[in-house]
Protein backbone atom coordinates (compact mmCIF):
# COMPACT_ATOMS: atom_id res chain seq x y z
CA UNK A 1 -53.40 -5.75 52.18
CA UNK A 2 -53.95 -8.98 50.51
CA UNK A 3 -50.40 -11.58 50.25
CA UNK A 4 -49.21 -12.41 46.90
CA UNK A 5 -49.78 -14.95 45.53
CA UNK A 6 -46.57 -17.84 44.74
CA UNK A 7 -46.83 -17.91 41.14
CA UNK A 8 -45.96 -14.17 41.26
CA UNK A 9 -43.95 -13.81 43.60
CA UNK A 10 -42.07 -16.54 41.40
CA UNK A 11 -41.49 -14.12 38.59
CA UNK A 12 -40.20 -11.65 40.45
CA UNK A 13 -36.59 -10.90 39.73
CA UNK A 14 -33.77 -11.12 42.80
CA UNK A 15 -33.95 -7.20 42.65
CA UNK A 16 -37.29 -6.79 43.32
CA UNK A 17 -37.03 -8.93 46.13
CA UNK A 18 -34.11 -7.13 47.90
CA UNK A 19 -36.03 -3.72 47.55
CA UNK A 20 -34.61 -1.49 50.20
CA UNK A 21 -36.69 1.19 52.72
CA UNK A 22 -34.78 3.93 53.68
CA UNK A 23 -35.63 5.85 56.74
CA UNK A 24 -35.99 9.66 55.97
CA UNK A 25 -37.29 12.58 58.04
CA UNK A 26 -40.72 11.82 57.45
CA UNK A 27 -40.74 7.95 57.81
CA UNK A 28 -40.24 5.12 55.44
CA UNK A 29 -39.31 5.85 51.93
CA UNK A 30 -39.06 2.75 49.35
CA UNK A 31 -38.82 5.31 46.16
CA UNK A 32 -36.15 7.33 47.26
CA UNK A 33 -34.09 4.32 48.49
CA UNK A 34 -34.22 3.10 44.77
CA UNK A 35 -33.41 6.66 42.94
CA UNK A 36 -30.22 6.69 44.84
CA UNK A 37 -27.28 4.57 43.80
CA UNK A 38 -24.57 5.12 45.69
CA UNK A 39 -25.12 7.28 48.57
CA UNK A 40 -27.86 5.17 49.89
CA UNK A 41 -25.48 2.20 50.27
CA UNK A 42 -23.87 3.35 53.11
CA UNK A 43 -26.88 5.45 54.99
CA UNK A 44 -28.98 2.06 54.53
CA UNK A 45 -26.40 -0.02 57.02
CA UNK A 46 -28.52 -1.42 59.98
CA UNK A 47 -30.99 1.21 58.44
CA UNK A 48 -33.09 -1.22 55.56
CA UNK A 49 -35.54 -3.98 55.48
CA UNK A 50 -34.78 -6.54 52.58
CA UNK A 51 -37.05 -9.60 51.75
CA UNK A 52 -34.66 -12.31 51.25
CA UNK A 53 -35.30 -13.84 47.66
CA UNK A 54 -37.32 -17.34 47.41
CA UNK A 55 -35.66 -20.56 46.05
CA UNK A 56 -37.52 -20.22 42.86
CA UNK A 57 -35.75 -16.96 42.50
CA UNK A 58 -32.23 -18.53 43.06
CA UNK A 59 -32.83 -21.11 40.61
CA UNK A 60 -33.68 -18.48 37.54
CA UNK A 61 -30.76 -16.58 38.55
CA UNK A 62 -28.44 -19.86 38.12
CA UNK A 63 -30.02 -21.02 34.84
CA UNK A 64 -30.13 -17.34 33.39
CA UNK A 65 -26.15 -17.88 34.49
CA UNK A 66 -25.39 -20.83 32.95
CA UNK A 67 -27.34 -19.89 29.43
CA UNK A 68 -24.61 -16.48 29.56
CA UNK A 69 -21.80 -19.12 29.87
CA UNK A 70 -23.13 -21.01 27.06
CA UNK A 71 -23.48 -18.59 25.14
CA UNK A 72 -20.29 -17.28 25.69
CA UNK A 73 -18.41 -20.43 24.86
CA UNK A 74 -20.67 -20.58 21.50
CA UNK A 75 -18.88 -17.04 21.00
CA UNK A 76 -15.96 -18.12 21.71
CA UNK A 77 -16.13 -21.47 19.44
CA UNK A 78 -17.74 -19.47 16.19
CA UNK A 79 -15.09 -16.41 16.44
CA UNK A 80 -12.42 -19.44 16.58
CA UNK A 81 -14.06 -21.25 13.53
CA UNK A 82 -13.77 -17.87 11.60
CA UNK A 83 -10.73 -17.67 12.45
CA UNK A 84 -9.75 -20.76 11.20
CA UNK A 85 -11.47 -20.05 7.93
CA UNK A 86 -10.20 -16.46 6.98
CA UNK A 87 -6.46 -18.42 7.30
CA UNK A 88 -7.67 -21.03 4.84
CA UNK A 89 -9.31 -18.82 2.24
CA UNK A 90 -6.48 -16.07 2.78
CA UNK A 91 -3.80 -19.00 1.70
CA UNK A 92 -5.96 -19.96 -1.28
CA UNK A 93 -6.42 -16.51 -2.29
CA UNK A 94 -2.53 -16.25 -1.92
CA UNK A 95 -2.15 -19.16 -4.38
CA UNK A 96 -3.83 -18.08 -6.90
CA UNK A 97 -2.64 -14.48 -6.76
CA UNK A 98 0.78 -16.46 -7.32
CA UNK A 99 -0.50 -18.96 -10.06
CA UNK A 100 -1.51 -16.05 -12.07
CA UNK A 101 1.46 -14.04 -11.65
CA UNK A 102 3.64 -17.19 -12.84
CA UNK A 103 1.33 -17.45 -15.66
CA UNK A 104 1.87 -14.00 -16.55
CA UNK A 105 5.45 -14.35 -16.63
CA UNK A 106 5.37 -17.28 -18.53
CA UNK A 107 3.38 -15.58 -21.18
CA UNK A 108 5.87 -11.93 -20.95
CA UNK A 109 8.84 -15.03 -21.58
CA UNK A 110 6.85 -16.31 -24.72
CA UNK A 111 6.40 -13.31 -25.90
CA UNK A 112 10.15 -12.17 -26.46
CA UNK A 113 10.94 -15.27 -27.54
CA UNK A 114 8.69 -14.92 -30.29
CA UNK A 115 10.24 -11.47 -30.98
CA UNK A 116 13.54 -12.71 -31.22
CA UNK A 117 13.25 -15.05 -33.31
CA UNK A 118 10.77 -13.97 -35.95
CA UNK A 119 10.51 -10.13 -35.71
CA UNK A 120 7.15 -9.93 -36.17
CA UNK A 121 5.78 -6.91 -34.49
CA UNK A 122 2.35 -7.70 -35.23
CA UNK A 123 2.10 -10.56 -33.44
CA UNK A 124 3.64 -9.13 -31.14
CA UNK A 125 1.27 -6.59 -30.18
CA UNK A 126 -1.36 -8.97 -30.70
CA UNK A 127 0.06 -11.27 -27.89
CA UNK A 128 0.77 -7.79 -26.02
CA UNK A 129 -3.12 -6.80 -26.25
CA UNK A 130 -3.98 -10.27 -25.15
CA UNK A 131 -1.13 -10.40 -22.07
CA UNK A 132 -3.04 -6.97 -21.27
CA UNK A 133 -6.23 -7.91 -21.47
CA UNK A 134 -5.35 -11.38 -18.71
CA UNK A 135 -3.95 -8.60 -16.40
CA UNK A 136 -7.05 -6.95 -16.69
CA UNK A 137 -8.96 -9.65 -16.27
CA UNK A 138 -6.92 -10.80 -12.92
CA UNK A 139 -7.24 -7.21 -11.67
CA UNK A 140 -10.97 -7.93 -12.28
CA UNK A 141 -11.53 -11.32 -10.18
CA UNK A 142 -9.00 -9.56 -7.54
CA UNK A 143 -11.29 -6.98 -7.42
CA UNK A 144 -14.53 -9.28 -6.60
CA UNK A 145 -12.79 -11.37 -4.32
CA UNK A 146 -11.41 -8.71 -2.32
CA UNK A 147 -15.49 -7.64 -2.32
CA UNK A 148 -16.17 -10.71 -1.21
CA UNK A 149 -14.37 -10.99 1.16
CA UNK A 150 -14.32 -8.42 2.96
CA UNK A 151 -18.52 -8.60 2.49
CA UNK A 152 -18.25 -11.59 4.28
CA UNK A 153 -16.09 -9.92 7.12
CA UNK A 154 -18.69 -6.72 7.82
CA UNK A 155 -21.40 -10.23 8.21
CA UNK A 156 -19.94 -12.06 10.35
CA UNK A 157 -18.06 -9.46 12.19
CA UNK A 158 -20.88 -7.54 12.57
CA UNK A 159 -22.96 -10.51 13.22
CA UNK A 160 -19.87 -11.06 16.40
CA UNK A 161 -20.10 -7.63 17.87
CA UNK A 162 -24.09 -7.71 18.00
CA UNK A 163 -23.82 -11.28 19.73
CA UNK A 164 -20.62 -9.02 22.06
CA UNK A 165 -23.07 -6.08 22.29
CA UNK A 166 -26.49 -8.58 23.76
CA UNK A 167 -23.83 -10.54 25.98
CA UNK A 168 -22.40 -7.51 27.37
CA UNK A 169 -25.89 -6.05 28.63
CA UNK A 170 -26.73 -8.55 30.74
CA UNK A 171 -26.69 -7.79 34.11
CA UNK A 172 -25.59 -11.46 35.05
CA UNK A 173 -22.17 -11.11 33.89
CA UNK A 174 -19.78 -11.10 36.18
CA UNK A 175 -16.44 -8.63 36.07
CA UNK A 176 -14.15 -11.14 34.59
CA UNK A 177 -16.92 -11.79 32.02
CA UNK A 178 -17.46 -8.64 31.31
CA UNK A 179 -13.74 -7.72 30.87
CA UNK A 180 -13.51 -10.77 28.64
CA UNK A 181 -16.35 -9.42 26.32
CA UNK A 182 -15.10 -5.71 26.00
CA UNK A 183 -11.47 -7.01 25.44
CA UNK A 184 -13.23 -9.49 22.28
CA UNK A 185 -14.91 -6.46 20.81
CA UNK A 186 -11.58 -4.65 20.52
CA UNK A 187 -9.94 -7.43 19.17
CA UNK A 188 -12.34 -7.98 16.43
CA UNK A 189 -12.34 -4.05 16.04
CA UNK A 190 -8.66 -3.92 15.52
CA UNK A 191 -8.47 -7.42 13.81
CA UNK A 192 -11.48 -5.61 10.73
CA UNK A 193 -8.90 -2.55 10.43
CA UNK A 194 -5.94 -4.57 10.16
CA UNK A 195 -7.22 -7.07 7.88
CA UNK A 196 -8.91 -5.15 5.32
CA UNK A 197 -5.83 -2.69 5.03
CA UNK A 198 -2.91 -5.13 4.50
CA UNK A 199 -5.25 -7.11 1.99
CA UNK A 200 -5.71 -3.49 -0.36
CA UNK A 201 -1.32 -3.34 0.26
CA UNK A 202 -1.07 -6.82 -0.86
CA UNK A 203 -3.46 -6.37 -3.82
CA UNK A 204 -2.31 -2.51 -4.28
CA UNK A 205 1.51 -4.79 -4.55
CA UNK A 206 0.49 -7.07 -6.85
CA UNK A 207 -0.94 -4.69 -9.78
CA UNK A 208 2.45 -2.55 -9.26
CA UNK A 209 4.56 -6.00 -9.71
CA UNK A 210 2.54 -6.52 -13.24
CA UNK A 211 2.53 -2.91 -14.62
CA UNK A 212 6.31 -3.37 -13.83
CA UNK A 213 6.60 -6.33 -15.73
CA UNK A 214 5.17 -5.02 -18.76
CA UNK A 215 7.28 -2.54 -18.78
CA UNK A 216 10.21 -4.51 -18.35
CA UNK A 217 8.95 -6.23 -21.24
CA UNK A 218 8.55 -2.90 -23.69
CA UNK A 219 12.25 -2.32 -22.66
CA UNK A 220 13.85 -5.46 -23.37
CA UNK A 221 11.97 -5.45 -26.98
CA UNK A 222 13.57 -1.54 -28.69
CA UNK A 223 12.52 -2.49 -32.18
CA UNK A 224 8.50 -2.32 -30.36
CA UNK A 225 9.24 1.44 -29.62
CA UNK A 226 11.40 2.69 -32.62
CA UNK A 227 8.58 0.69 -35.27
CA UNK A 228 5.37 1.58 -33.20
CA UNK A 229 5.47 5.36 -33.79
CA UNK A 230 5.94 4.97 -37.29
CA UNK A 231 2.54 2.19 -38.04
CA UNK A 232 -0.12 4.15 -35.68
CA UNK A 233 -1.00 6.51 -38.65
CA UNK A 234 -1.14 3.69 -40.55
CA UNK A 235 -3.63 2.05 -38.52
């Protein structure tokens, strides 16, 4: 049989080079030893033959090692940074969510004071059809930036638990590592489930607060509702 050569025994991985040989009944038996898993552990004691792996071999097994840690801590640093930058555009969605609903007030208060003092129901509804038509068009941008947002959390999350899914197949991991990676997927599982439901309560919230406020407003104006029936055959 003719020796191999370095350069391929150089690319062989550490687990070819440990292959065990079992002794069976009928002699020496490399393919069994390698179908078995666990049971051949303990028959192979003072039983196997194992080539001891070449320096070359050590030294891909420590730089495939230190690329997993690397990679890790880039998993770790990006998941941070998103972190980071859901907060941010979760405050700024809060402010303007807030800015709106003051403006919407503000336009309700200008609208009874109108009432008061002129009576005009007219104008009235016109400023009603207009207050309307700003809640709609709130409830509209909501609406897209909710999309958006959670559009960009199925990317990136998604992108996070294929990076989880690569780092937890390799086979150079060790248990800590491993237990580090599976407890990450869960938390961005649970984090996605969480996330998206108390943003459709807080937006689900804020369209109850502004139907409520315009019907506080038909309340607090009676002449609206005694006059109204009376012009809609009119118009």
């Amino acid at each position: 049989m003719a020796p191999v050569p370095p350069s391929v025994a150089a690319l062989l991985t550490p687990s070819l080079c440990q292959k065990p040989v079992v002794e069976t009944f009928f002699g020496y038996d490399e393919e069994a030893s390698l179908e078995s898993d666990g049971s051949s552990i303990s028959y192979q004691t003072d039983r196997t033959d194992q080539t001891p792996c070449t320096p070359e071999d050590d030294l891909e097994e420590g730089m495939a090692k230190e690329e997993t840690e690397l990679r890790f801590r880039q998993l770790t640093m990006e998941y941070q940074a998103l972190q980071r930058a859901y907060a941010l555009l979760q405050e700024q969605t809060r402010e303007q969510l807030q800015a709106e609903i003051h403006r919407s007030q503000a336009q309700i208060e200008d609208l009874e004071k109108a009432l008061a003092e002129q009576g005009q129901i007219k104008q009235m509804e016109a400023e009603e059809a207009r207050l309307k038509h700003d809640v709609q068009d709130v409830k509209d941008q909501n609406e897209l930036l909710e999309f958006r947002i959670l559009e960009l959390e199925d990317i990136v999350v998604a992108e996070l638990m294929k990076k989880l899914d690569i780092l937890g197949d390799n086979a150079n991991l060790s248990n800590e590592e491993q237990v580090v990676v599976i407890q990450a997927r869960t938390v961005l599982t649970l984090a996605e489930k969480e996330l998206f439901s108390k943003q459709k309560g807080y937006l689900d919230d804020e369209l109850d607060f502004r139907k409520q406020s315009l019907d506080q407003a038909h309340k607090k104006n009676p002449l609206l509702w005694a006059v109204l029936p009376v012009e809609s055959p009119e118009d």
